[in-house]
C-alpha atoms as a PDB file:
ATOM      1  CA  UNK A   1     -25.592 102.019 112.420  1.00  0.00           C
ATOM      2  CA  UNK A   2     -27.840 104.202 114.738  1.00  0.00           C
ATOM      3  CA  UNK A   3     -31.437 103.337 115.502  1.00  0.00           C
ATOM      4  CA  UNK A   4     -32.763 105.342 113.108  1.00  0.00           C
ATOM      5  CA  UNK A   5     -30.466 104.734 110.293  1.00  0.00           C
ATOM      6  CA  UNK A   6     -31.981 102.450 107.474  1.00  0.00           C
ATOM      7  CA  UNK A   7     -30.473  99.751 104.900  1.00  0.00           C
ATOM      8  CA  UNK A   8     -30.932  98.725 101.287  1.00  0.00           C
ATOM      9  CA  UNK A   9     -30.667  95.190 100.161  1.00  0.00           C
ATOM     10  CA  UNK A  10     -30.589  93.800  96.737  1.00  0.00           C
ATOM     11  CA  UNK A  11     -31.290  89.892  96.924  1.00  0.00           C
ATOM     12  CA  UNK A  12     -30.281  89.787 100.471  1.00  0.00           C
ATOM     13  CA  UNK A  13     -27.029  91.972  99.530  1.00  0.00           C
ATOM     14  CA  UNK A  14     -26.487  94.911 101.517  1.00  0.00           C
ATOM     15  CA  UNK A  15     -25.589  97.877  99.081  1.00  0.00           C
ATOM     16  CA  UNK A  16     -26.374 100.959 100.987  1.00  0.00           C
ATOM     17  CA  UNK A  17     -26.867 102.407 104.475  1.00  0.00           C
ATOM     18  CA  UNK A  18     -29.147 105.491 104.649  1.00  0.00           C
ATOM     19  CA  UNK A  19     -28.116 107.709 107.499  1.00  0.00           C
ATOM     20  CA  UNK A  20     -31.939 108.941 108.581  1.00  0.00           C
ATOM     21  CA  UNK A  21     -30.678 111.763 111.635  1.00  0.00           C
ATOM     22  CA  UNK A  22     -26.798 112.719 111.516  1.00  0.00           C
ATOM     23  CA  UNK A  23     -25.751 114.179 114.504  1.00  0.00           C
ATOM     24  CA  UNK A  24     -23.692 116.510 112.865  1.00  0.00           C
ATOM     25  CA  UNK A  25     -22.847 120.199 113.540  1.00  0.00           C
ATOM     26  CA  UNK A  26     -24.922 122.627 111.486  1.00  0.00           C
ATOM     27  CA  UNK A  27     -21.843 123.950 109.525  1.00  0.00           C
ATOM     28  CA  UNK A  28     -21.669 120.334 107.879  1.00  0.00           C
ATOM     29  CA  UNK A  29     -25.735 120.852 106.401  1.00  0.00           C
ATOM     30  CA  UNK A  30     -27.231 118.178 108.487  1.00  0.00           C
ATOM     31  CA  UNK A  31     -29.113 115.823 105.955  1.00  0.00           C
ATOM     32  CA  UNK A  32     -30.339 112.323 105.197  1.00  0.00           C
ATOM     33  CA  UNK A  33     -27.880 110.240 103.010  1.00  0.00           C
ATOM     34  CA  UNK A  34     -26.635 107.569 101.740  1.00  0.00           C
ATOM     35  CA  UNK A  35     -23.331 105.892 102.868  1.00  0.00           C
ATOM     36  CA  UNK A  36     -21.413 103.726 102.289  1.00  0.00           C
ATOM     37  CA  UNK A  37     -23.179 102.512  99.297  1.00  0.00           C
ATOM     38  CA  UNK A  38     -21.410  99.514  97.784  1.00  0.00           C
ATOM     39  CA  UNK A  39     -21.504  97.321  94.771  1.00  0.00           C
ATOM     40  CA  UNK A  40     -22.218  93.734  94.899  1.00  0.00           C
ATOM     41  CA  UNK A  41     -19.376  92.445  95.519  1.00  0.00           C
ATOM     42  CA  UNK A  42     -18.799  94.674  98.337  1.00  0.00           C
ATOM     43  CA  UNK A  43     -16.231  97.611  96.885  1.00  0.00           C
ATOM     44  CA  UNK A  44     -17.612 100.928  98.315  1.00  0.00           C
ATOM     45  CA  UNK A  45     -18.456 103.733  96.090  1.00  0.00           C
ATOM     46  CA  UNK A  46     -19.129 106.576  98.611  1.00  0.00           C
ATOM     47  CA  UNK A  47     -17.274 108.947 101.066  1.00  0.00           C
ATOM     48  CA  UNK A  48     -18.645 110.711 103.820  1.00  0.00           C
ATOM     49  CA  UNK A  49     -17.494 113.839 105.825  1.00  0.00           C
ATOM     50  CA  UNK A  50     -13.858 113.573 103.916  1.00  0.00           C
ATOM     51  CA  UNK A  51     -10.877 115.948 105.344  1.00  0.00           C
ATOM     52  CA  UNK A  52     -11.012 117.671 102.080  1.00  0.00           C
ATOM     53  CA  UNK A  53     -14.826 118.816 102.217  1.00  0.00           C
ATOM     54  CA  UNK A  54     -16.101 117.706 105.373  1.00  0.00           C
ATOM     55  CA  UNK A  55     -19.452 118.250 104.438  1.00  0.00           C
ATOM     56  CA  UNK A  56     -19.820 115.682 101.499  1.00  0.00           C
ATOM     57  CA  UNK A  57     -22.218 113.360 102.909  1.00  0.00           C
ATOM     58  CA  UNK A  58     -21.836 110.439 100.322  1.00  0.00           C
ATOM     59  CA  UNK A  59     -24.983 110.365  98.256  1.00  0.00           C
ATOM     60  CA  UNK A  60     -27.597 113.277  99.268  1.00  0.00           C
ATOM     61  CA  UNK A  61     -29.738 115.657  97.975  1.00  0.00           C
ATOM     62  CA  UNK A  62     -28.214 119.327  98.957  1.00  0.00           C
ATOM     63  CA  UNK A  63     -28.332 122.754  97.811  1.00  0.00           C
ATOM     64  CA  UNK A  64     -25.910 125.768  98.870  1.00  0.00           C
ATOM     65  CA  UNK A  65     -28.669 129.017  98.411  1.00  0.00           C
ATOM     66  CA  UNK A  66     -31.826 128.027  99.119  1.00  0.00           C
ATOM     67  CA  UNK A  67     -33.864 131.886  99.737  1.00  0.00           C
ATOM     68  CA  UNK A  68     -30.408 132.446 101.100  1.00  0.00           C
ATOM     69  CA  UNK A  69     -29.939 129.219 103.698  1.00  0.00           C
ATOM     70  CA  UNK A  70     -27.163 127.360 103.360  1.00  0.00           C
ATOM     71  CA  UNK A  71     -28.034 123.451 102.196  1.00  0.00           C
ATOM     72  CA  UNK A  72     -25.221 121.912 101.406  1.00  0.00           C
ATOM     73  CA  UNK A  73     -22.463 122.643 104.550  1.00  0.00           C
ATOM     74  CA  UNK A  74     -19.310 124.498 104.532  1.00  0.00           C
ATOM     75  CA  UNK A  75     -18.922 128.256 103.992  1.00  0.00           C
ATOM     76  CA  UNK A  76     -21.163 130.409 101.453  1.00  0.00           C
ATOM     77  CA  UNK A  77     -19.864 131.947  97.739  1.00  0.00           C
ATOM     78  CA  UNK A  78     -20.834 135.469  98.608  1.00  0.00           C
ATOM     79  CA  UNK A  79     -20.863 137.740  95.313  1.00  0.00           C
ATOM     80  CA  UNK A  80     -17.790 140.470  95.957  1.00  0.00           C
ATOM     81  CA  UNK A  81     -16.286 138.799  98.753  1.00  0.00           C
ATOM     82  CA  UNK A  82     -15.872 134.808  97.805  1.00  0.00           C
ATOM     83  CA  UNK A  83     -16.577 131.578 100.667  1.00  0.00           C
ATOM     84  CA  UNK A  84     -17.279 133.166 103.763  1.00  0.00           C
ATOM     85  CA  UNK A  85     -18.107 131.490 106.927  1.00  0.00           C
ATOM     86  CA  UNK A  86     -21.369 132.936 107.591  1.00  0.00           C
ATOM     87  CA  UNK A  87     -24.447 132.200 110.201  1.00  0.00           C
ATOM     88  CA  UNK A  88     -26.870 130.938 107.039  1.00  0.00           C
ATOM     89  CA  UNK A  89     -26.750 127.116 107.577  1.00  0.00           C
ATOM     90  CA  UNK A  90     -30.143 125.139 107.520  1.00  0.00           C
ATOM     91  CA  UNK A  91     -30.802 121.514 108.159  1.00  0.00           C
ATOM     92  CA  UNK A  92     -33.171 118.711 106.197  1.00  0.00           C
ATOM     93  CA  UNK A  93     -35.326 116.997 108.827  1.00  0.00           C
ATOM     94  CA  UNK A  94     -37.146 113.403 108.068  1.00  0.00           C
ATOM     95  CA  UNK A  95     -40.523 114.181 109.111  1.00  0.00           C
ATOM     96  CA  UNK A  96     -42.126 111.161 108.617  1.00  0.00           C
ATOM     97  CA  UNK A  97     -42.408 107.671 107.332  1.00  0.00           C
ATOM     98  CA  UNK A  98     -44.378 106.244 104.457  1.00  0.00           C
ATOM     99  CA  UNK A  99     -43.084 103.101 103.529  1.00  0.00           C
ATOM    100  CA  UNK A 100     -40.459 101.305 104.896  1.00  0.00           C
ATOM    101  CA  UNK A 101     -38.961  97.822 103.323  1.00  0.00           C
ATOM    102  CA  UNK A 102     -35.491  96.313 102.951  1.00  0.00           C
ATOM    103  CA  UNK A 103     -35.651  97.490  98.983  1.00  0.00           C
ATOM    104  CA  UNK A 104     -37.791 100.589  99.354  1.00  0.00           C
ATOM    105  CA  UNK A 105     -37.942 103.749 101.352  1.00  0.00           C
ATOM    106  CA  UNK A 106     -40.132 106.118 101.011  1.00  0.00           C
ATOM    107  CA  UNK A 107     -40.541 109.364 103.351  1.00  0.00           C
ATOM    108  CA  UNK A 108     -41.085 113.368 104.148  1.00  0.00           C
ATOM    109  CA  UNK A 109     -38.717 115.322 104.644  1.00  0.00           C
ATOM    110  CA  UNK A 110     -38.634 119.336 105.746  1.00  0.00           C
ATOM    111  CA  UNK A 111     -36.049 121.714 103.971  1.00  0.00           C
ATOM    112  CA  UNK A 112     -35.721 124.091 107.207  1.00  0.00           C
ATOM    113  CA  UNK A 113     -33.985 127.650 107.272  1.00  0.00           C
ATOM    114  CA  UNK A 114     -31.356 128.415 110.468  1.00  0.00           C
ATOM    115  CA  UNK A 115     -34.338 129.186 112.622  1.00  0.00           C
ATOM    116  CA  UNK A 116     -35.961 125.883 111.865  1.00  0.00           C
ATOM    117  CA  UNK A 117     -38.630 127.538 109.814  1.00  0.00           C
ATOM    118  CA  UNK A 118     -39.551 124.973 106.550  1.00  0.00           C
ATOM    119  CA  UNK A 119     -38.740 126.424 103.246  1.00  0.00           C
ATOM    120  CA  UNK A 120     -39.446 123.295 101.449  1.00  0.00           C
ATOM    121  CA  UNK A 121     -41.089 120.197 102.360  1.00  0.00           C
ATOM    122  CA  UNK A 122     -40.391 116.693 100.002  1.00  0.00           C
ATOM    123  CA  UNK A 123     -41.658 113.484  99.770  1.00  0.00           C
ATOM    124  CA  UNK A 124     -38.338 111.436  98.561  1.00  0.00           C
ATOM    125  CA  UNK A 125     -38.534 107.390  97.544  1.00  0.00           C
ATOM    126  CA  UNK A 126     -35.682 105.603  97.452  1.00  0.00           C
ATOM    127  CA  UNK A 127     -35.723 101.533  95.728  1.00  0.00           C
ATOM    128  CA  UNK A 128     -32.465  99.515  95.002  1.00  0.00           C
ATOM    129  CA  UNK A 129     -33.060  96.450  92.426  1.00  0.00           C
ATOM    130  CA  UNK A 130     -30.918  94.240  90.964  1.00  0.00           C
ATOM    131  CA  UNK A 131     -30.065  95.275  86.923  1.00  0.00           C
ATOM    132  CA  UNK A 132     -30.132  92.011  84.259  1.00  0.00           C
ATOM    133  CA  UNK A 133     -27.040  90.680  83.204  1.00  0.00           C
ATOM    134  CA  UNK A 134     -24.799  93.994  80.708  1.00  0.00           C
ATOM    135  CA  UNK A 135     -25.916  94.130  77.620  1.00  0.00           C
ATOM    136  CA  UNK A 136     -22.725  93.764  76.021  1.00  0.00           C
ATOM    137  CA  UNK A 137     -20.321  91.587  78.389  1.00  0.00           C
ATOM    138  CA  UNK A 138     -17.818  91.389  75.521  1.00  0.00           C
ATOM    139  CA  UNK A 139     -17.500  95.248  75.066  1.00  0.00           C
ATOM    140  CA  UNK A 140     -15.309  97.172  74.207  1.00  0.00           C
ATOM    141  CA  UNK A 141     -13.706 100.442  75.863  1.00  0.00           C
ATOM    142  CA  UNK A 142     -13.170 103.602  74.453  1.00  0.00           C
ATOM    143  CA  UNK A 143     -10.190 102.373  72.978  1.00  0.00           C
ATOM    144  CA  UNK A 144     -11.441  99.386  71.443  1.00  0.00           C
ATOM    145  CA  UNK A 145      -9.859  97.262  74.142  1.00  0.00           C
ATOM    146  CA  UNK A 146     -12.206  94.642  76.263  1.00  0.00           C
ATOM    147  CA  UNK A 147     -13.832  96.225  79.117  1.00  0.00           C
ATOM    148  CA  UNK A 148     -12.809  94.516  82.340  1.00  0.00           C
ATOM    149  CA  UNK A 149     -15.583  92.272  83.199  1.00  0.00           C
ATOM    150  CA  UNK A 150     -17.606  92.825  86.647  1.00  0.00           C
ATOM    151  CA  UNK A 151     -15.644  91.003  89.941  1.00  0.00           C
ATOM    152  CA  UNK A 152     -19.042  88.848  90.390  1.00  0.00           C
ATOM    153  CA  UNK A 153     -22.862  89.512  90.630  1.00  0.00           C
ATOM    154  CA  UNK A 154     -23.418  92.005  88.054  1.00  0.00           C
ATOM    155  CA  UNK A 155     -24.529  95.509  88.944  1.00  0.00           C
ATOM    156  CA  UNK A 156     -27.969  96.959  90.558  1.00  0.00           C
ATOM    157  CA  UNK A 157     -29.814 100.515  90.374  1.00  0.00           C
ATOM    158  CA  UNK A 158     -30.591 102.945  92.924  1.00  0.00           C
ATOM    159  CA  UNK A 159     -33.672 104.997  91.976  1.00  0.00           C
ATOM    160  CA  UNK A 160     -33.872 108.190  93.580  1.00  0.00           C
ATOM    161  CA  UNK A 161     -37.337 110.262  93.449  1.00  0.00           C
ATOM    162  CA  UNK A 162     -37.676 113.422  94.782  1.00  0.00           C
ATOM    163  CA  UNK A 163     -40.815 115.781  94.828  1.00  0.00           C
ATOM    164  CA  UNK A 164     -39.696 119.465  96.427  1.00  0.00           C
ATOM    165  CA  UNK A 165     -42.965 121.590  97.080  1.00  0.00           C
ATOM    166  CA  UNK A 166     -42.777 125.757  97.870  1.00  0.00           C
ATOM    167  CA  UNK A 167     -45.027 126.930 100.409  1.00  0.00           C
ATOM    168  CA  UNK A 168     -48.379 128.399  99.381  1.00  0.00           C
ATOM    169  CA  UNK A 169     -47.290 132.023  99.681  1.00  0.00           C
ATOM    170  CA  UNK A 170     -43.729 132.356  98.300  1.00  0.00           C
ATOM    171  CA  UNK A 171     -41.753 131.257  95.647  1.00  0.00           C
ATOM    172  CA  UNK A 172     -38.467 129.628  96.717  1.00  0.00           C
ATOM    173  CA  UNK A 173     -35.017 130.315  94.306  1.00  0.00           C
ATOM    174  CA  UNK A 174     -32.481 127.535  94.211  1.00  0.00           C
ATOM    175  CA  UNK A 175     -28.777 129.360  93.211  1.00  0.00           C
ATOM    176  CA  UNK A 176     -25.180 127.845  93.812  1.00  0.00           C
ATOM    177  CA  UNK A 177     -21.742 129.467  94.216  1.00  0.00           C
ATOM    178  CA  UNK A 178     -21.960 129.780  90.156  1.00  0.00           C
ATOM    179  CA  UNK A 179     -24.960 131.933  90.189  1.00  0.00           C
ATOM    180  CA  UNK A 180     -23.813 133.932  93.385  1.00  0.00           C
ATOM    181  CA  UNK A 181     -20.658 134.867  91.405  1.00  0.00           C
ATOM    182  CA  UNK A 182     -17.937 132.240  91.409  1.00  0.00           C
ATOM    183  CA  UNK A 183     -16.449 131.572  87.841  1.00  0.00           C
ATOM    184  CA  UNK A 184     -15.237 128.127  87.077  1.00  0.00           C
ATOM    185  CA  UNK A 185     -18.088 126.009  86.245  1.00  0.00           C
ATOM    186  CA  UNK A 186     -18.998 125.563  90.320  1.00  0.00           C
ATOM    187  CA  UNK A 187     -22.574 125.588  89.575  1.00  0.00           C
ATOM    188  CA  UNK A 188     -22.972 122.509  91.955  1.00  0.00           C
ATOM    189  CA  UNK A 189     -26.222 121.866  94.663  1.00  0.00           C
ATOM    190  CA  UNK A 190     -28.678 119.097  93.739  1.00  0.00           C
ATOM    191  CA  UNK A 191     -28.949 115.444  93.802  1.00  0.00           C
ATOM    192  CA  UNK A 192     -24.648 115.169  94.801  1.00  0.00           C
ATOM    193  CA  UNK A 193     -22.758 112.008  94.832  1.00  0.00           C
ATOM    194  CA  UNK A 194     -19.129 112.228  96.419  1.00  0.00           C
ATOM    195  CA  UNK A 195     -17.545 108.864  95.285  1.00  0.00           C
ATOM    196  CA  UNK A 196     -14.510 107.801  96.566  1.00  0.00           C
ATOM    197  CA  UNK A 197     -11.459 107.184  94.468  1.00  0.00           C
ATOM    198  CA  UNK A 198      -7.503 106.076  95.175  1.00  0.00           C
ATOM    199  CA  UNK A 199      -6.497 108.048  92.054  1.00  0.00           C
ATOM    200  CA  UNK A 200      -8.315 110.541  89.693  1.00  0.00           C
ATOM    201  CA  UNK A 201     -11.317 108.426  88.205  1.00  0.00           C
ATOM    202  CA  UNK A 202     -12.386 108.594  84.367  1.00  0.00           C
ATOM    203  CA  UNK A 203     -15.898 110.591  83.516  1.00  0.00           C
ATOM    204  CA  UNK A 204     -17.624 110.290  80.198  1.00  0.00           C
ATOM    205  CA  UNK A 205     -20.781 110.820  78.092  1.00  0.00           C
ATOM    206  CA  UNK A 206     -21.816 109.274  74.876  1.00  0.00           C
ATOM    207  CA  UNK A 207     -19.950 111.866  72.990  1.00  0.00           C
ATOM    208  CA  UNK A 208     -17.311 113.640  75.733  1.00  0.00           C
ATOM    209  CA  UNK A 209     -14.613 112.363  78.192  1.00  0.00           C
ATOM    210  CA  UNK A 210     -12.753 114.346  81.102  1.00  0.00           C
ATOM    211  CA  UNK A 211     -13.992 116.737  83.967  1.00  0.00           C
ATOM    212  CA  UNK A 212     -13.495 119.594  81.263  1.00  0.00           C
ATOM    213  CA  UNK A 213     -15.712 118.352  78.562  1.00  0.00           C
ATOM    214  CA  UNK A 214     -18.562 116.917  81.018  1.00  0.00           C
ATOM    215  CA  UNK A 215     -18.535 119.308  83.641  1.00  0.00           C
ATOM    216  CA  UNK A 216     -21.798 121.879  82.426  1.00  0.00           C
ATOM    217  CA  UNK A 217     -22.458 119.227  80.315  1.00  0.00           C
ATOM    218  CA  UNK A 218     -26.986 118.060  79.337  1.00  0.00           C
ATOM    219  CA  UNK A 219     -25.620 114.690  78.357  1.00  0.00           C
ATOM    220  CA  UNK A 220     -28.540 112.249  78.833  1.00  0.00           C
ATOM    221  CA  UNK A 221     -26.012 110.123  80.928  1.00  0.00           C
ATOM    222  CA  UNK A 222     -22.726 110.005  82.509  1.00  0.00           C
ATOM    223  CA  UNK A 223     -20.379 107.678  83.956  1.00  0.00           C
ATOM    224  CA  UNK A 224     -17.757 107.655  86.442  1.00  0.00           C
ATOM    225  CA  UNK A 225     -14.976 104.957  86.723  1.00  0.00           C
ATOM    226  CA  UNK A 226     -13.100 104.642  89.507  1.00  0.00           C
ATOM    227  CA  UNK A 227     -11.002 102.279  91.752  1.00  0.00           C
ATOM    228  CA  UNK A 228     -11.401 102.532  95.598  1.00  0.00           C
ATOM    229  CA  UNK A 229      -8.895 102.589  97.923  1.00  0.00           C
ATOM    230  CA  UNK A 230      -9.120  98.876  98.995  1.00  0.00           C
ATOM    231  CA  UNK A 231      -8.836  98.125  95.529  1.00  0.00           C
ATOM    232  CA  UNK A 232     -11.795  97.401  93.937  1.00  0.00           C
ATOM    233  CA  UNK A 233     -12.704  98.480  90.191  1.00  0.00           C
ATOM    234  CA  UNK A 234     -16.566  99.943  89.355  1.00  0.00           C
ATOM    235  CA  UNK A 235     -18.369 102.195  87.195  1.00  0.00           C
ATOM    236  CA  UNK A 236     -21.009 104.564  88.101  1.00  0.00           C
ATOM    237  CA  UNK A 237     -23.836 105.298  85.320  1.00  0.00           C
ATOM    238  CA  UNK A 238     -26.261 108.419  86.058  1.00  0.00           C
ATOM    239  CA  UNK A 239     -29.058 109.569  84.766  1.00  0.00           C
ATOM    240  CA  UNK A 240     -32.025 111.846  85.978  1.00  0.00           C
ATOM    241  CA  UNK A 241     -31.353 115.321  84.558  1.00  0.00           C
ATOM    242  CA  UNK A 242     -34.084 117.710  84.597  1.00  0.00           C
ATOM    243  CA  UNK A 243     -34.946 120.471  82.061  1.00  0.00           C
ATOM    244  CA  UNK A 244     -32.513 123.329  83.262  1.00  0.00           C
ATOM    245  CA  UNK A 245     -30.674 120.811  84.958  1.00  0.00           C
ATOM    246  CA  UNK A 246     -26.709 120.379  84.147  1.00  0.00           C
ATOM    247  CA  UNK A 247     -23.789 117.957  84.910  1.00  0.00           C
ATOM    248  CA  UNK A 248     -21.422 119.394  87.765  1.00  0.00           C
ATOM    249  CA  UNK A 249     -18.075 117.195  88.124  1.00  0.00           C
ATOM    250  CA  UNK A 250     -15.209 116.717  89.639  1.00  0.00           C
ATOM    251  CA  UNK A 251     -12.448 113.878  88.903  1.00  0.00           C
ATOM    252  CA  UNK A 252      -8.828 115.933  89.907  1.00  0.00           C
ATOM    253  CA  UNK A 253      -9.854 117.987  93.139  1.00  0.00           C
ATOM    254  CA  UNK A 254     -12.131 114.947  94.396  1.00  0.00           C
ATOM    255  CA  UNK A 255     -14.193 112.670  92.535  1.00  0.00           C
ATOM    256  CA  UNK A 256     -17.984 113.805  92.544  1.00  0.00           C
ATOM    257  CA  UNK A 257     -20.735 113.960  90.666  1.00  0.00           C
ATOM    258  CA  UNK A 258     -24.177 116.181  90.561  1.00  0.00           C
ATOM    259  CA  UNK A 259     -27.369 116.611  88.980  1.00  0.00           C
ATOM    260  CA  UNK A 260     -27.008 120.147  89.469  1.00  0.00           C
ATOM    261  CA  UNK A 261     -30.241 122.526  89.694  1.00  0.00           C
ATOM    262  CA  UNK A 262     -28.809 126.022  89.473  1.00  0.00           C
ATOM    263  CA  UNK A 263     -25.389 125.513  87.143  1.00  0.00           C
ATOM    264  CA  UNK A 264     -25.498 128.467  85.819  1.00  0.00           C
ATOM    265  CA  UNK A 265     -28.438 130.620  86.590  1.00  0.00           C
ATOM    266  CA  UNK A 266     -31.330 130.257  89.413  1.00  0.00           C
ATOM    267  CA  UNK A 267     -33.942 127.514  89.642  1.00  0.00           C
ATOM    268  CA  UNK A 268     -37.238 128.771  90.857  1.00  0.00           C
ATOM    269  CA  UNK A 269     -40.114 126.540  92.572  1.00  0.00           C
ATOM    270  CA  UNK A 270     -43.029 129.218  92.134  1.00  0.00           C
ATOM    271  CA  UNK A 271     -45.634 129.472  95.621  1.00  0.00           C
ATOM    272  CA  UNK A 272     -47.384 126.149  95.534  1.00  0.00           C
ATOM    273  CA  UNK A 273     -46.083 124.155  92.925  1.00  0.00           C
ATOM    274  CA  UNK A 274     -43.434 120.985  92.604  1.00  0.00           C
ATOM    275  CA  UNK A 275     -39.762 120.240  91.166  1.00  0.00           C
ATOM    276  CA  UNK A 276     -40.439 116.500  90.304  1.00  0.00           C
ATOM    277  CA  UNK A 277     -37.439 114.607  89.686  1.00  0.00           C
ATOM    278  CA  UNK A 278     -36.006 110.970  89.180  1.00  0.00           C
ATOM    279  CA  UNK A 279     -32.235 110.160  89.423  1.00  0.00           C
ATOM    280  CA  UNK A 280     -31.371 106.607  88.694  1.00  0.00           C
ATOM    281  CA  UNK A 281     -27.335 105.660  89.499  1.00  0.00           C
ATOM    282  CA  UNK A 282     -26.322 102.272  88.309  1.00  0.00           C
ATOM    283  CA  UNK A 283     -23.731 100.332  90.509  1.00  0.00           C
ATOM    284  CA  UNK A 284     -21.456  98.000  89.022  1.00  0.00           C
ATOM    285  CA  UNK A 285     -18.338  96.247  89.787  1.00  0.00           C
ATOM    286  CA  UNK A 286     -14.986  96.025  87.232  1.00  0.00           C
ATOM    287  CA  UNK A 287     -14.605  98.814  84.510  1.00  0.00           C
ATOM    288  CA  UNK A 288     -17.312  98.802  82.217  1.00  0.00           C
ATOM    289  CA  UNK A 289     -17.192 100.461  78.505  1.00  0.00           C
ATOM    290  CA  UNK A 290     -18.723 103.074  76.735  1.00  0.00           C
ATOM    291  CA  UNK A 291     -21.561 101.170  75.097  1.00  0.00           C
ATOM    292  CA  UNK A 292     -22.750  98.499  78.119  1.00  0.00           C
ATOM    293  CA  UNK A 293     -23.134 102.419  80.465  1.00  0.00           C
ATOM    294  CA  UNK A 294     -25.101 103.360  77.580  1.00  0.00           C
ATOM    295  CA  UNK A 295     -27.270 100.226  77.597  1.00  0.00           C
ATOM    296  CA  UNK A 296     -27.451  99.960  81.167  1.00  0.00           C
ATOM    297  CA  UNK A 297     -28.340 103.761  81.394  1.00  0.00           C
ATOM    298  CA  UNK A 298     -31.764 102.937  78.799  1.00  0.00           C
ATOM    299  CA  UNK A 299     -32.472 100.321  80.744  1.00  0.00           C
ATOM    300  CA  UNK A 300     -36.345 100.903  82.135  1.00  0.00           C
END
């Protein structure tokens, strides 16, 4: 950890680091984020700067077009001509703190453009608590077999909320490679979570299963199940869309999962007003089923 990094603790467990200043080149989207975030019993459930994209920054909010700066890292979907490399990459600054507690962080942040100029500015909280015991211990999987129970200490929620403000004189557009042009359902930039995975993990919905179903997807929740490379088994459960928003996800190519802003046409913040959001992600250890994500995904 750096000096200015932070870390979340749930009953004296540490669950999360959040990286405040990465010294990072400006092709990667500098940003605050979250990582390694781990479950209770220690399995970790995030990867960060990964050969594959180096610019996944484990849990972070990032967009790819935002008035045309580059949010999220790596090169921009450019309508005609596909990724290019191009000189368009911004940064997200903390600007300031106001609160700061082992469970609770809550600061400013500036969305800047290449020349440092702010094109957003947000106030983002971030809380981790411990969840009650699941709902349904003795459930059953999708299959109707038992759900493999949790290693040990149940499973706690990270509650993400984010208020992104435009400038007094513009509006600001939020778009993604999807909206710029690329077909395939790679309408991703939002709240992102790359997760880590030894093999392809398992996505599902209430009422869908697989990457094909759930990607695009306005499912009131989702979960992700996975198994890390050290070993360990957990489940994922997230919910926080907002109206316009869509499920962007990825299970074969690498295992991630956004709230995504701009799946498949442009978000607009008009001059002076707020996107108001709140993403909650439920961390849990062993393979839980169908019906304890749902209960753990109502849970208030």
């Amino acid at each position: 950890m750096t000096i200015d990094d932070q870390e979340l603790l749930v009953d004296g467990t540490p669950v999360a680091r959040y990286v405040l200043a990465p010294d990072l080149d400006a092709t990667h989207g500098p940003r605050p984020y979250l990582h390694p975030v781990r479950t209770l019993a220690g399995t970790r459930v995030t990867d960060a700067l990964p050969a594959d994209h180096v610019w996944h920054l484990g849990a972070s909010l990032a967009v790819q077009d935002v008035n045309g700066t580059n949010l999220w890292g790596g090169r921009t979907y450019v309508r005609d001509l596909g990724y290019t490399w191009r000189a368009d990459h911004g940064r997200i600054v903390h600007a300031g703190w106001n609160h700061r507690s082992t469970d609770r962080l809550d600061h400013l942040l500036h969305w800047c453009d290449p020349t440092g100029a702010v094109l957003l500015t947000e106030r983002r909280t971030l809380a981790a608590a411990a969840v009650p015991e699941q709902a349904d211990a003795a459930g059953r999987d999708r299959d109707g077999a038992p759900s493999s129970a949790p290693a040990r200490g149940g499973a706690w929620r990270l509650d993400v909320d984010s208020v992104l403000t435009a400038p007094a004189d513009r509006d600001v557009v939020l778009g993604s490679p999807a909206t710029n042009g690329r077909p395939g359902g790679a309408g991703y930039g939002g709240f992102f979570w790359r997760a880590v995975a030894g093999e392809p993990p398992e996505v599902f919905t209430a009422t869908r299963a697989g990457e094909e179903t759930v990607n695009g997807c306005a499912d009131p929740w989702l979960a992700m199940t996975g198994r890390s490379p050290e070993g360990g088994a957990y489940t994922l459960v997230f919910s926080g869309l907002g109206p316009g928003d869509r499920w962007f996800v990825r299970t074969t190519m690498y295992p991630g999962v956004c709230v995504a802003f701009a799946f498949a046409r442009t978000a607009t913040i008009p001059a002076g007003t707020s996107r108001r959001n709140h993403y909650r992600v439920v961390v849990a250890d062993g393979t839980l089923t169908s019906h304890t994500a749902a209960a753990l995904a109502d849970l208030r």
